[in-house]
PDB file of N, CA and C in Angstrom:
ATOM      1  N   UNK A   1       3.805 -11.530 -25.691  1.00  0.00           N
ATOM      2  CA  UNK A   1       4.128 -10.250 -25.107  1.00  0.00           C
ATOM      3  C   UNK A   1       3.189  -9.164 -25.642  1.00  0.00           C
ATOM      4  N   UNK A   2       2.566  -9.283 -26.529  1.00  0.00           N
ATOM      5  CA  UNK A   2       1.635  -8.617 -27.651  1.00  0.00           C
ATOM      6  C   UNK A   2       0.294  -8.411 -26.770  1.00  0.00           C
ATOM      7  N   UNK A   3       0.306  -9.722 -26.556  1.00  0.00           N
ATOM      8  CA  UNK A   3      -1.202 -10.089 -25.862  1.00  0.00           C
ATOM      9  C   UNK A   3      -1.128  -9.438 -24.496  1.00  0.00           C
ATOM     10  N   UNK A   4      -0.189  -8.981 -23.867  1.00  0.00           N
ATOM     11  CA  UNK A   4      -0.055  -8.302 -22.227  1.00  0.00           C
ATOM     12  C   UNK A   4       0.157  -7.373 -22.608  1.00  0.00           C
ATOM     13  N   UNK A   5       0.697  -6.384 -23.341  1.00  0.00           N
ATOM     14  CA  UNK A   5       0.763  -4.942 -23.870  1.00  0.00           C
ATOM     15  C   UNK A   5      -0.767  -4.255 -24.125  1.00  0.00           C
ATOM     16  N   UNK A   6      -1.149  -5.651 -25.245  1.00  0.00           N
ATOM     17  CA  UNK A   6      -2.700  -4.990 -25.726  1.00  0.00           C
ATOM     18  C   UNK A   6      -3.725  -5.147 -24.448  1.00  0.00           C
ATOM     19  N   UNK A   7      -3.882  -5.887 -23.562  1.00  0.00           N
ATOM     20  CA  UNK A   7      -4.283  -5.863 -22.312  1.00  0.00           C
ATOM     21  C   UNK A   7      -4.170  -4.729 -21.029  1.00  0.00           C
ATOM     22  N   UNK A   8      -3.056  -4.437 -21.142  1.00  0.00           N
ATOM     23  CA  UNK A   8      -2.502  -3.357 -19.947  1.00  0.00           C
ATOM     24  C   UNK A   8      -3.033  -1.950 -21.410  1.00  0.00           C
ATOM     25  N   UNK A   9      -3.339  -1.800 -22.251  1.00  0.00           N
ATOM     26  CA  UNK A   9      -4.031  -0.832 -23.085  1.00  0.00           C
ATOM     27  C   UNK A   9      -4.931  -0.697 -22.670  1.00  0.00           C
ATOM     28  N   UNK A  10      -5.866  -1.762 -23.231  1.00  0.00           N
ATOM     29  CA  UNK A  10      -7.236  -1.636 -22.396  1.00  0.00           C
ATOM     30  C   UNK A  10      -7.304  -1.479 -20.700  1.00  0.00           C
ATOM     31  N   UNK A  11      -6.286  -1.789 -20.316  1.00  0.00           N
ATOM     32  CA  UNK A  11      -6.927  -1.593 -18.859  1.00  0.00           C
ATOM     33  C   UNK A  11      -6.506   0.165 -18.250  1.00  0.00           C
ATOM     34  N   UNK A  12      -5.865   0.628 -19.181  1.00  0.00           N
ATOM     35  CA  UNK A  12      -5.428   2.081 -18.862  1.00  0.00           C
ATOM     36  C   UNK A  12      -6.122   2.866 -19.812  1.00  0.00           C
ATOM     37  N   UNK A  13      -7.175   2.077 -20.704  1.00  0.00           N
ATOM     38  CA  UNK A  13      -8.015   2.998 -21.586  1.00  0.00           C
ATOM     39  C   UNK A  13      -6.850   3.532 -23.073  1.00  0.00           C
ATOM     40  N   UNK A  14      -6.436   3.415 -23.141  1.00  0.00           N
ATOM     41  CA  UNK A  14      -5.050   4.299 -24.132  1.00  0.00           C
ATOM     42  C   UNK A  14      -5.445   2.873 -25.367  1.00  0.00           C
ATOM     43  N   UNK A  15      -6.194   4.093 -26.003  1.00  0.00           N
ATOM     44  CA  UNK A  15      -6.852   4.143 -27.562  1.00  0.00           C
ATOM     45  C   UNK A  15      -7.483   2.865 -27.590  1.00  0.00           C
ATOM     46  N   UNK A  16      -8.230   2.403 -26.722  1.00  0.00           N
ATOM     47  CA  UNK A  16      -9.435   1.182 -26.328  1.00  0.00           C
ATOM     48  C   UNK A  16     -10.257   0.935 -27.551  1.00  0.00           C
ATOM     49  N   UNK A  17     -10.806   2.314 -28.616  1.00  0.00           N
ATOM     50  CA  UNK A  17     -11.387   2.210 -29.522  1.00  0.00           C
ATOM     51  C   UNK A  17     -10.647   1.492 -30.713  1.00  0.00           C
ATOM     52  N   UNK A  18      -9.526   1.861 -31.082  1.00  0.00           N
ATOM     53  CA  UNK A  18      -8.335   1.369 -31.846  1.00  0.00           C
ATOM     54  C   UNK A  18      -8.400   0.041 -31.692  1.00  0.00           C
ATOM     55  N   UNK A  19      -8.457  -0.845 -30.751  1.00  0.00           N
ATOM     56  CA  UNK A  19      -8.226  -2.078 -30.369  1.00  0.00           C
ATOM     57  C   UNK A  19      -9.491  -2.487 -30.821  1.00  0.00           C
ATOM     58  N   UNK A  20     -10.535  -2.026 -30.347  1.00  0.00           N
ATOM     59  CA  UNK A  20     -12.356  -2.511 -30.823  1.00  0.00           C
ATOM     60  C   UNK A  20     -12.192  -2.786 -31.755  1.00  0.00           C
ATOM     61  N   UNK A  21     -11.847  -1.377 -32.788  1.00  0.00           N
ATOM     62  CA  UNK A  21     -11.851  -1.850 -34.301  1.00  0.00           C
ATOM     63  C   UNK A  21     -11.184  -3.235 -35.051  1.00  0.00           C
ATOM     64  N   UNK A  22      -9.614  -3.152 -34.259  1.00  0.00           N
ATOM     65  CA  UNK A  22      -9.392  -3.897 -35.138  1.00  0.00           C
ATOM     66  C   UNK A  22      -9.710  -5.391 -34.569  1.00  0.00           C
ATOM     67  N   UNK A  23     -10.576  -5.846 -33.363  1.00  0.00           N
ATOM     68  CA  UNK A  23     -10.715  -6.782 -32.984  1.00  0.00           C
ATOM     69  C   UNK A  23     -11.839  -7.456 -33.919  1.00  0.00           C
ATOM     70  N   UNK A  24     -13.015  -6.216 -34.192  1.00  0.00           N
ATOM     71  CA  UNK A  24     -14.000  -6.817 -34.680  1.00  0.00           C
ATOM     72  C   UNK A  24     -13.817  -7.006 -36.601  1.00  0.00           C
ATOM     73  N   UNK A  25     -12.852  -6.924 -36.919  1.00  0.00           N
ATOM     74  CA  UNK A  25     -12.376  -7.032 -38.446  1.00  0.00           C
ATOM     75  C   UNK A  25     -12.125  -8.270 -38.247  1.00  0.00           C
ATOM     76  N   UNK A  26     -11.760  -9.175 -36.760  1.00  0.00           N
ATOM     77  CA  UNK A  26     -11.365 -10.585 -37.052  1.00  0.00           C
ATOM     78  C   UNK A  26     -12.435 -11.712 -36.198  1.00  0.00           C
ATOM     79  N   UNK A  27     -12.781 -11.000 -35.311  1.00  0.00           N
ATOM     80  CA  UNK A  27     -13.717 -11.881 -34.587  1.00  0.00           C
ATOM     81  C   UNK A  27     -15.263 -11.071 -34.255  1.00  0.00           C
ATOM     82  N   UNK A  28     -16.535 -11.643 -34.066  1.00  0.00           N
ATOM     83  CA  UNK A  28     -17.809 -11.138 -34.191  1.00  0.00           C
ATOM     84  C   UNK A  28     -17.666 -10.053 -33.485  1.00  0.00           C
ATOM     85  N   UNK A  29     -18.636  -9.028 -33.719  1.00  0.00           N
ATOM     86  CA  UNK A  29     -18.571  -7.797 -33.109  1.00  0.00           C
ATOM     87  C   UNK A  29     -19.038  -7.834 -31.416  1.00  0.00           C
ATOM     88  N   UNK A  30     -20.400  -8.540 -31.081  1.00  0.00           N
ATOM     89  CA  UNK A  30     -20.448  -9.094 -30.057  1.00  0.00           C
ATOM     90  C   UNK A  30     -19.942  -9.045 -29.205  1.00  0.00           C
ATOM     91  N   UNK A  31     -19.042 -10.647 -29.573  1.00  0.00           N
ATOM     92  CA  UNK A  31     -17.998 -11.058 -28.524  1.00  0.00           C
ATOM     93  C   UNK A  31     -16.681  -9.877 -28.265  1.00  0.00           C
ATOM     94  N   UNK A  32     -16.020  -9.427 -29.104  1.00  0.00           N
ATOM     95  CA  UNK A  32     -15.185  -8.667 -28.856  1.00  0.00           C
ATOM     96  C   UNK A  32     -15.348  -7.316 -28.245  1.00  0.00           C
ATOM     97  N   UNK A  33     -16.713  -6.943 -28.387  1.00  0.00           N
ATOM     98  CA  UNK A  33     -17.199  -5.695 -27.637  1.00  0.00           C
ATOM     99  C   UNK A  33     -17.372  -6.445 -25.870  1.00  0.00           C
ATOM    100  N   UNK A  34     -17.762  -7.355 -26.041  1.00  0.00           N
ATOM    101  CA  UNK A  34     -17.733  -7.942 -24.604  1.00  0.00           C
ATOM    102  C   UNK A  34     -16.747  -7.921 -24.005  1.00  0.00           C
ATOM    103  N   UNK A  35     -16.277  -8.809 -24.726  1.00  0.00           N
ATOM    104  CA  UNK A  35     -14.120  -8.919 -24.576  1.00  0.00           C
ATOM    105  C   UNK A  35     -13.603  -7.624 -23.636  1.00  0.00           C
ATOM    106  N   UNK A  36     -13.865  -6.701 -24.906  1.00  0.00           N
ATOM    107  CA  UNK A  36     -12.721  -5.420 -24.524  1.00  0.00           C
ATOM    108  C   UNK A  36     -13.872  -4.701 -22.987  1.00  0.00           C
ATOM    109  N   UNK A  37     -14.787  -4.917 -23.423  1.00  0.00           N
ATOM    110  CA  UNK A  37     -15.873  -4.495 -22.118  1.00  0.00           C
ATOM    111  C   UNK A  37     -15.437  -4.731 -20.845  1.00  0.00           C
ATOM    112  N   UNK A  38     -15.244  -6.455 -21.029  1.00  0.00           N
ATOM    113  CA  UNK A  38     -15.201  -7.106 -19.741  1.00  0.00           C
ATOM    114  C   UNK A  38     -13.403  -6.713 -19.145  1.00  0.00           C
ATOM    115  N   UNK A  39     -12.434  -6.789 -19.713  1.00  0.00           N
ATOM    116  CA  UNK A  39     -10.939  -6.324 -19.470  1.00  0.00           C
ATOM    117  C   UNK A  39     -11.464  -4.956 -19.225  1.00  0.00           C
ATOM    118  N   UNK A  40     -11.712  -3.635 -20.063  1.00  0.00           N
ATOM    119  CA  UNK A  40     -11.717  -2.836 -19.171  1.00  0.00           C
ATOM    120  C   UNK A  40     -12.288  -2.617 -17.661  1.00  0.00           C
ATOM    121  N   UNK A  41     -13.441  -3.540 -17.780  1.00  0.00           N
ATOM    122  CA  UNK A  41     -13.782  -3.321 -16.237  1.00  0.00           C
ATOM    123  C   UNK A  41     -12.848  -3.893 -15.396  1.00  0.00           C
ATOM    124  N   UNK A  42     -12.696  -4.753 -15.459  1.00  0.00           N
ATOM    125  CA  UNK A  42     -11.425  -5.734 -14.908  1.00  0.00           C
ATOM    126  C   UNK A  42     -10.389  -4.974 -14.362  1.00  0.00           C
ATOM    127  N   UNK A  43      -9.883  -4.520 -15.611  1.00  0.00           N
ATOM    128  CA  UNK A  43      -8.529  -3.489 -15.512  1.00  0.00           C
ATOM    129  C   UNK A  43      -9.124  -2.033 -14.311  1.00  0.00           C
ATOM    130  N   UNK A  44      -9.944  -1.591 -14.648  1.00  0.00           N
ATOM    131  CA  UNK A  44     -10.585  -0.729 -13.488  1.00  0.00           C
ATOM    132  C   UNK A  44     -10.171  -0.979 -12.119  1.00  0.00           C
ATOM    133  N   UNK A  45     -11.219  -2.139 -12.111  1.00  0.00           N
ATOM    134  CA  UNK A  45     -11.294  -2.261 -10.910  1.00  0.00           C
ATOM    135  C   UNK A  45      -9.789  -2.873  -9.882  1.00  0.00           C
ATOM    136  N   UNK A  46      -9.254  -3.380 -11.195  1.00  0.00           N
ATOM    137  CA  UNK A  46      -8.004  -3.662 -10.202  1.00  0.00           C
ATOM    138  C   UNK A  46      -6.798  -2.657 -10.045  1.00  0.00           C
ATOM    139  N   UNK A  47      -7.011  -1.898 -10.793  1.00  0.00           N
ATOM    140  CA  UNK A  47      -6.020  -0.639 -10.881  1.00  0.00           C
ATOM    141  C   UNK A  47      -6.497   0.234  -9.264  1.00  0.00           C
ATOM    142  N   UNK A  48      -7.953   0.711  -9.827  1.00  0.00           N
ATOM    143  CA  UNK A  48      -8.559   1.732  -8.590  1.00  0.00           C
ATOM    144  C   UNK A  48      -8.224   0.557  -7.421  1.00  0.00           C
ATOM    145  N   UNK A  49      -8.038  -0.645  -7.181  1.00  0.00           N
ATOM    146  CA  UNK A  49      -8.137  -0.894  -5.718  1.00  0.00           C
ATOM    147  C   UNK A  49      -6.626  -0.798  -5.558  1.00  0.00           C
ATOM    148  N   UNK A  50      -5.599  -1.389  -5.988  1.00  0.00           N
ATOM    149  CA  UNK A  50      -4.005  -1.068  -5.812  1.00  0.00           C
ATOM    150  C   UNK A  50      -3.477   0.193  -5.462  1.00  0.00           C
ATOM    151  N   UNK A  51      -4.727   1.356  -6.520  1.00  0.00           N
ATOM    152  CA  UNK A  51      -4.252   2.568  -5.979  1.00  0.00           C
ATOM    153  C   UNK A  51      -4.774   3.196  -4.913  1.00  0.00           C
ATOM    154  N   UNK A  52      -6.293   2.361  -4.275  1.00  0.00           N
ATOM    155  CA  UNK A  52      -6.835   2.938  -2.930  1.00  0.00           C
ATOM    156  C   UNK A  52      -5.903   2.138  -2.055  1.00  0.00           C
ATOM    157  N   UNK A  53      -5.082   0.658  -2.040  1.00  0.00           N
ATOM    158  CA  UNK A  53      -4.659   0.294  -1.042  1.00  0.00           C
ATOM    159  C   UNK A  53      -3.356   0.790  -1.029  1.00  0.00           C
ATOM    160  N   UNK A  54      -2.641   1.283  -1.816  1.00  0.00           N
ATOM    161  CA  UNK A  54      -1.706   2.509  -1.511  1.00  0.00           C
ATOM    162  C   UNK A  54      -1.701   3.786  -0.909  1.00  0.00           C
ATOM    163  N   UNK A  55      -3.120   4.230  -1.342  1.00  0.00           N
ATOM    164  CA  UNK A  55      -3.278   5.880  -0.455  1.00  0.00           C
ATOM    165  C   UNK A  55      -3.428   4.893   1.281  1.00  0.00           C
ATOM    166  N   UNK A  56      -4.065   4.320   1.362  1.00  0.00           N
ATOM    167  CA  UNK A  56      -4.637   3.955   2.456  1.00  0.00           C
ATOM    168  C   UNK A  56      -3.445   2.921   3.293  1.00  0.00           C
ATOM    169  N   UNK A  57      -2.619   2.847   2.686  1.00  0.00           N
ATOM    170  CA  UNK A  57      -1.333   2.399   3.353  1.00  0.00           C
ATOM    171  C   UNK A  57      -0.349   3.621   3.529  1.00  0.00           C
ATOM    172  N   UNK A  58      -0.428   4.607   3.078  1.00  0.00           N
ATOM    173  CA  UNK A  58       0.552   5.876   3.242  1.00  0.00           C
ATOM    174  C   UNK A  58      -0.459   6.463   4.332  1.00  0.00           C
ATOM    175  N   UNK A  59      -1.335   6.346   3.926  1.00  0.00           N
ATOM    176  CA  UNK A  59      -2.578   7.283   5.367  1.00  0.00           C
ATOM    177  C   UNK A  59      -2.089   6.504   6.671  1.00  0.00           C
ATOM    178  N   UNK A  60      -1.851   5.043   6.723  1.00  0.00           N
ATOM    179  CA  UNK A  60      -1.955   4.620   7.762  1.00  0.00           C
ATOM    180  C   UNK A  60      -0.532   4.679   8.797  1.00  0.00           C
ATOM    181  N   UNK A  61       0.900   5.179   7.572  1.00  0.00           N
ATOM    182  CA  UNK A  61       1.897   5.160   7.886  1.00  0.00           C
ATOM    183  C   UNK A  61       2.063   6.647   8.385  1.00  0.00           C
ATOM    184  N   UNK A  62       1.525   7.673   7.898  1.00  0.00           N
ATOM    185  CA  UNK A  62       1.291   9.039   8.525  1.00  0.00           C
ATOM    186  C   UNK A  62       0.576   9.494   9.654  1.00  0.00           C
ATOM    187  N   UNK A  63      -0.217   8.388   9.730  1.00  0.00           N
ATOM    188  CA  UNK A  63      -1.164   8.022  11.245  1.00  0.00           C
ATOM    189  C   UNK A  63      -0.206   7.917  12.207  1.00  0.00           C
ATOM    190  N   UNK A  64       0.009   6.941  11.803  1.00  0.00           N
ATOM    191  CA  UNK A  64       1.349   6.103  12.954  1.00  0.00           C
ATOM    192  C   UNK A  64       2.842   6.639  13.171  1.00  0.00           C
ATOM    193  N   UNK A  65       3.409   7.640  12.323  1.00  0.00           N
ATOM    194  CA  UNK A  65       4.310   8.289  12.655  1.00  0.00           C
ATOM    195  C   UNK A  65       3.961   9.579  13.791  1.00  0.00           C
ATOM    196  N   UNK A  66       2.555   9.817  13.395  1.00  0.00           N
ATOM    197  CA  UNK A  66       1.792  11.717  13.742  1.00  0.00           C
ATOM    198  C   UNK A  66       1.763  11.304  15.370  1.00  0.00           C
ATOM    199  N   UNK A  67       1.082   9.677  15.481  1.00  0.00           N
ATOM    200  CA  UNK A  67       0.683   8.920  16.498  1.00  0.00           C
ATOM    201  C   UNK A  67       2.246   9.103  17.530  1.00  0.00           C
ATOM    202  N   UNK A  68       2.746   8.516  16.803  1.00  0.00           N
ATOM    203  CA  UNK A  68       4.173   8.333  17.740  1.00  0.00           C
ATOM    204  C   UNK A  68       5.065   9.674  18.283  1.00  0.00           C
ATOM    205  N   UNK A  69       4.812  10.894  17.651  1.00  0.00           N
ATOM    206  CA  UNK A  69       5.210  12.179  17.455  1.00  0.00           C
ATOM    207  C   UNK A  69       4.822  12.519  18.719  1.00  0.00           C
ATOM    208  N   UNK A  70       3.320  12.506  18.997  1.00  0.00           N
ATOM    209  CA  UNK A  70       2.303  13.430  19.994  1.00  0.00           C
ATOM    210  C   UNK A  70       2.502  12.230  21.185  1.00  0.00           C
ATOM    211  N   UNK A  71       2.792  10.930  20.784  1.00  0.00           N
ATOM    212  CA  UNK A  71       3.193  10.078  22.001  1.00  0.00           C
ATOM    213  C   UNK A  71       4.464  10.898  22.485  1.00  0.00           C
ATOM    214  N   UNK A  72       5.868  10.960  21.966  1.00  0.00           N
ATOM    215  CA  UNK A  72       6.650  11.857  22.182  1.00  0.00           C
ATOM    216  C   UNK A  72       6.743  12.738  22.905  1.00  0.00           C
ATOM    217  N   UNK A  73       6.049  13.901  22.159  1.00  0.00           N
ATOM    218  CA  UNK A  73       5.950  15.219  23.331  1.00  0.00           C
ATOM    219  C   UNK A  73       5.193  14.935  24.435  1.00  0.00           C
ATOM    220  N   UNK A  74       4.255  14.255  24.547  1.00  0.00           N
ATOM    221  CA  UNK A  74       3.148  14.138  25.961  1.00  0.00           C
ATOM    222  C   UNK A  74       4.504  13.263  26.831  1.00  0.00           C
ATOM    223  N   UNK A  75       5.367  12.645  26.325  1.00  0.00           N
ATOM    224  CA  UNK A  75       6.592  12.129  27.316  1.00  0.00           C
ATOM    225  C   UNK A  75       7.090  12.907  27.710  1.00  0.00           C
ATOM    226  N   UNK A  76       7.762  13.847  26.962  1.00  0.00           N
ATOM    227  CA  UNK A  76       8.383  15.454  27.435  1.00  0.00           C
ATOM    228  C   UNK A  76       8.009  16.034  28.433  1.00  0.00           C
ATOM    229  N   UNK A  77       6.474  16.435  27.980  1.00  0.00           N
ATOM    230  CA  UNK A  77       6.045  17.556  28.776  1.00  0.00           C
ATOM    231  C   UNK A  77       5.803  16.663  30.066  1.00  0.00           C
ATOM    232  N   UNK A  78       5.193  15.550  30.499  1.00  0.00           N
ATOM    233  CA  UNK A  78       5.740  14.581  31.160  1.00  0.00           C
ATOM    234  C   UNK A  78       7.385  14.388  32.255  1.00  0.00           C
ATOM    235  N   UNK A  79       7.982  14.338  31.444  1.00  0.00           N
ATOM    236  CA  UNK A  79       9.367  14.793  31.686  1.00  0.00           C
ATOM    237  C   UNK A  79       9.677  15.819  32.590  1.00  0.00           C
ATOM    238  N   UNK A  80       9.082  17.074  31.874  1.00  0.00           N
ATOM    239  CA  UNK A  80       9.088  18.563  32.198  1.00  0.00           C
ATOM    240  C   UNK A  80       8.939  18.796  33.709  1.00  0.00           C
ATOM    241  N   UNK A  81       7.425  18.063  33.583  1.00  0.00           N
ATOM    242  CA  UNK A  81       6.703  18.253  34.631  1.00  0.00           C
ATOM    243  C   UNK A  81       7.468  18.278  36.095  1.00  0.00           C
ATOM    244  N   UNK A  82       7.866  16.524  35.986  1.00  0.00           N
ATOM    245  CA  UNK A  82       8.353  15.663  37.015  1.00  0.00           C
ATOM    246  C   UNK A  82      10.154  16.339  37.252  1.00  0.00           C
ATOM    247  N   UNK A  83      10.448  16.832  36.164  1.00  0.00           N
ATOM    248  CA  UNK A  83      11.511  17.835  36.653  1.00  0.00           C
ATOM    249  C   UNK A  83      11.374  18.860  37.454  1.00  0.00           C
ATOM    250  N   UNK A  84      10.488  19.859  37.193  1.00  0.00           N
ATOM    251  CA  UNK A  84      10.160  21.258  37.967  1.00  0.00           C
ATOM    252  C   UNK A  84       9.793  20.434  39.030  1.00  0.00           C
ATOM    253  N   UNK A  85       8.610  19.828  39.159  1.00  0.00           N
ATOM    254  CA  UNK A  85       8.476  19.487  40.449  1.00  0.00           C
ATOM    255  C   UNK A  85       9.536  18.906  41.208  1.00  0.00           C
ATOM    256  N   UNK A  86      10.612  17.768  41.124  1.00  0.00           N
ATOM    257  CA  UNK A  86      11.989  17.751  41.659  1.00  0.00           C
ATOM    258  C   UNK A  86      12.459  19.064  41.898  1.00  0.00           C
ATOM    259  N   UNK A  87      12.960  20.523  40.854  1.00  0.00           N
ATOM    260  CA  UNK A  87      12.933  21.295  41.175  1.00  0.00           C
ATOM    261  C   UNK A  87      12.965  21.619  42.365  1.00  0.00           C
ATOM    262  N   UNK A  88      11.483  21.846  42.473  1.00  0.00           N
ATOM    263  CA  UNK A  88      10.740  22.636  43.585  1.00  0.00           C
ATOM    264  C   UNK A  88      10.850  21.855  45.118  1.00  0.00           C
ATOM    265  N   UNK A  89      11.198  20.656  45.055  1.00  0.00           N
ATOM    266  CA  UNK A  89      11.507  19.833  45.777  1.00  0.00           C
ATOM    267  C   UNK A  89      12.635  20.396  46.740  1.00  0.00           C
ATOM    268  N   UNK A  90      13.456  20.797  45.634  1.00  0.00           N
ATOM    269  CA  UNK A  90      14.778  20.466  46.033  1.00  0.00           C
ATOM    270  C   UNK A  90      15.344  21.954  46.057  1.00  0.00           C
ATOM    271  N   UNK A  91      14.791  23.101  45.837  1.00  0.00           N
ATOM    272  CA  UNK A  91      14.262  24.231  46.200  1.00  0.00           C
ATOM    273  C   UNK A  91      13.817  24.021  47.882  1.00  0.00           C
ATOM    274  N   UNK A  92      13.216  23.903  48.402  1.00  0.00           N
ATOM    275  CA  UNK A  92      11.964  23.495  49.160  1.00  0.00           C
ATOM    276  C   UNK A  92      13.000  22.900  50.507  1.00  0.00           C
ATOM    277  N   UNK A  93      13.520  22.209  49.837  1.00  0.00           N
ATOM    278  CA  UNK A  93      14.994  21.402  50.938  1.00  0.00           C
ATOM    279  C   UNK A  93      15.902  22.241  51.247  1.00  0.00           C
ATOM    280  N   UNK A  94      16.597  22.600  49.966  1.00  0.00           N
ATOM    281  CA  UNK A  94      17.328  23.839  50.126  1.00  0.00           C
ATOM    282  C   UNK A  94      17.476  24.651  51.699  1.00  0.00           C
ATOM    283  N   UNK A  95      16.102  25.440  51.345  1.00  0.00           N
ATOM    284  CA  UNK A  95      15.544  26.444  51.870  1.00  0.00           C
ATOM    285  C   UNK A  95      15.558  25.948  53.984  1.00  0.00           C
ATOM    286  N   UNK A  96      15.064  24.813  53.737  1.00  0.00           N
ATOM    287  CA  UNK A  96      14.820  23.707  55.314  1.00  0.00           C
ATOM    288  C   UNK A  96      16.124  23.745  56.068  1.00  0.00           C
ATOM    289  N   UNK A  97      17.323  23.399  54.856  1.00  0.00           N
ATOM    290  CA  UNK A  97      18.914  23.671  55.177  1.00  0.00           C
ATOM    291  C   UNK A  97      19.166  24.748  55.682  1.00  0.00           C
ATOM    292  N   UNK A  98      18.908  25.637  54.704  1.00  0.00           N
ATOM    293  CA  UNK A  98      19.094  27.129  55.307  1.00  0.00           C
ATOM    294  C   UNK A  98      18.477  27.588  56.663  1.00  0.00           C
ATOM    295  N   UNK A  99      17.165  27.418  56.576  1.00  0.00           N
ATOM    296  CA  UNK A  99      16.785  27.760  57.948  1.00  0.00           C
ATOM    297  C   UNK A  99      17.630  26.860  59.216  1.00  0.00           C
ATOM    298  N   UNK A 100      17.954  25.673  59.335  1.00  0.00           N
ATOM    299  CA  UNK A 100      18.448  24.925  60.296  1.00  0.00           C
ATOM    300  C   UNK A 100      19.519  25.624  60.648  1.00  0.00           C
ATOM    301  N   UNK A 101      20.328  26.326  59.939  1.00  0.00           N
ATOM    302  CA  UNK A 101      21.724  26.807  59.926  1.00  0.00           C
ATOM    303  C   UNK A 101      21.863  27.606  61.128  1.00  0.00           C
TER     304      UNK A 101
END
């Protein structure tokens, strides 16, 4: 559990140097500069992509709601339309009645 704590450290950077030190008191300086090198990049890169495929999954869900919104009203005004014109229709008839009278 030690070993996934000190890992998720390095991969969030939180006191990375702390860890260097005491890595290289037990194993070559080298390798452990590599070590912690290679996990932080690691940790980077998989952090920044989880958190771009999150923005970019909320972008796509705000798309698609905005999408469905403006689908919406263009039904309405749609709607609107084909009403007044019935309306006017039926206005129009009305009026045909009246005169026959």
């Amino acid at each position: 559990m030690n070993a996934l704590a000190t890992l998720f450290q390095l991969f969030t950077l939180d006191h990375w140097h702390d860890i260097y030190k005491d890595v290289t008191q037990v194993v070559d300086p080298w390798f452990s500069g590599f070590y912690i090198i290679f996990w932080i990049c690691i940790g980077s890169f998989i952090f920044r992509n989880i958190f771009v495929g999150i923005m970019v999954n909320n972008f796509q869900s705000i798309r698609n709601d905005l999408f469905n919104e403006v689908k919406e009203i263009q039904n309405l005004k749609e709607q609107n339309v084909k009403i007044e014109k019935l309306n006017e229709e039926l206005q129009k008839q009305e009026q045909v009645l009246k005169g026959q009278r």
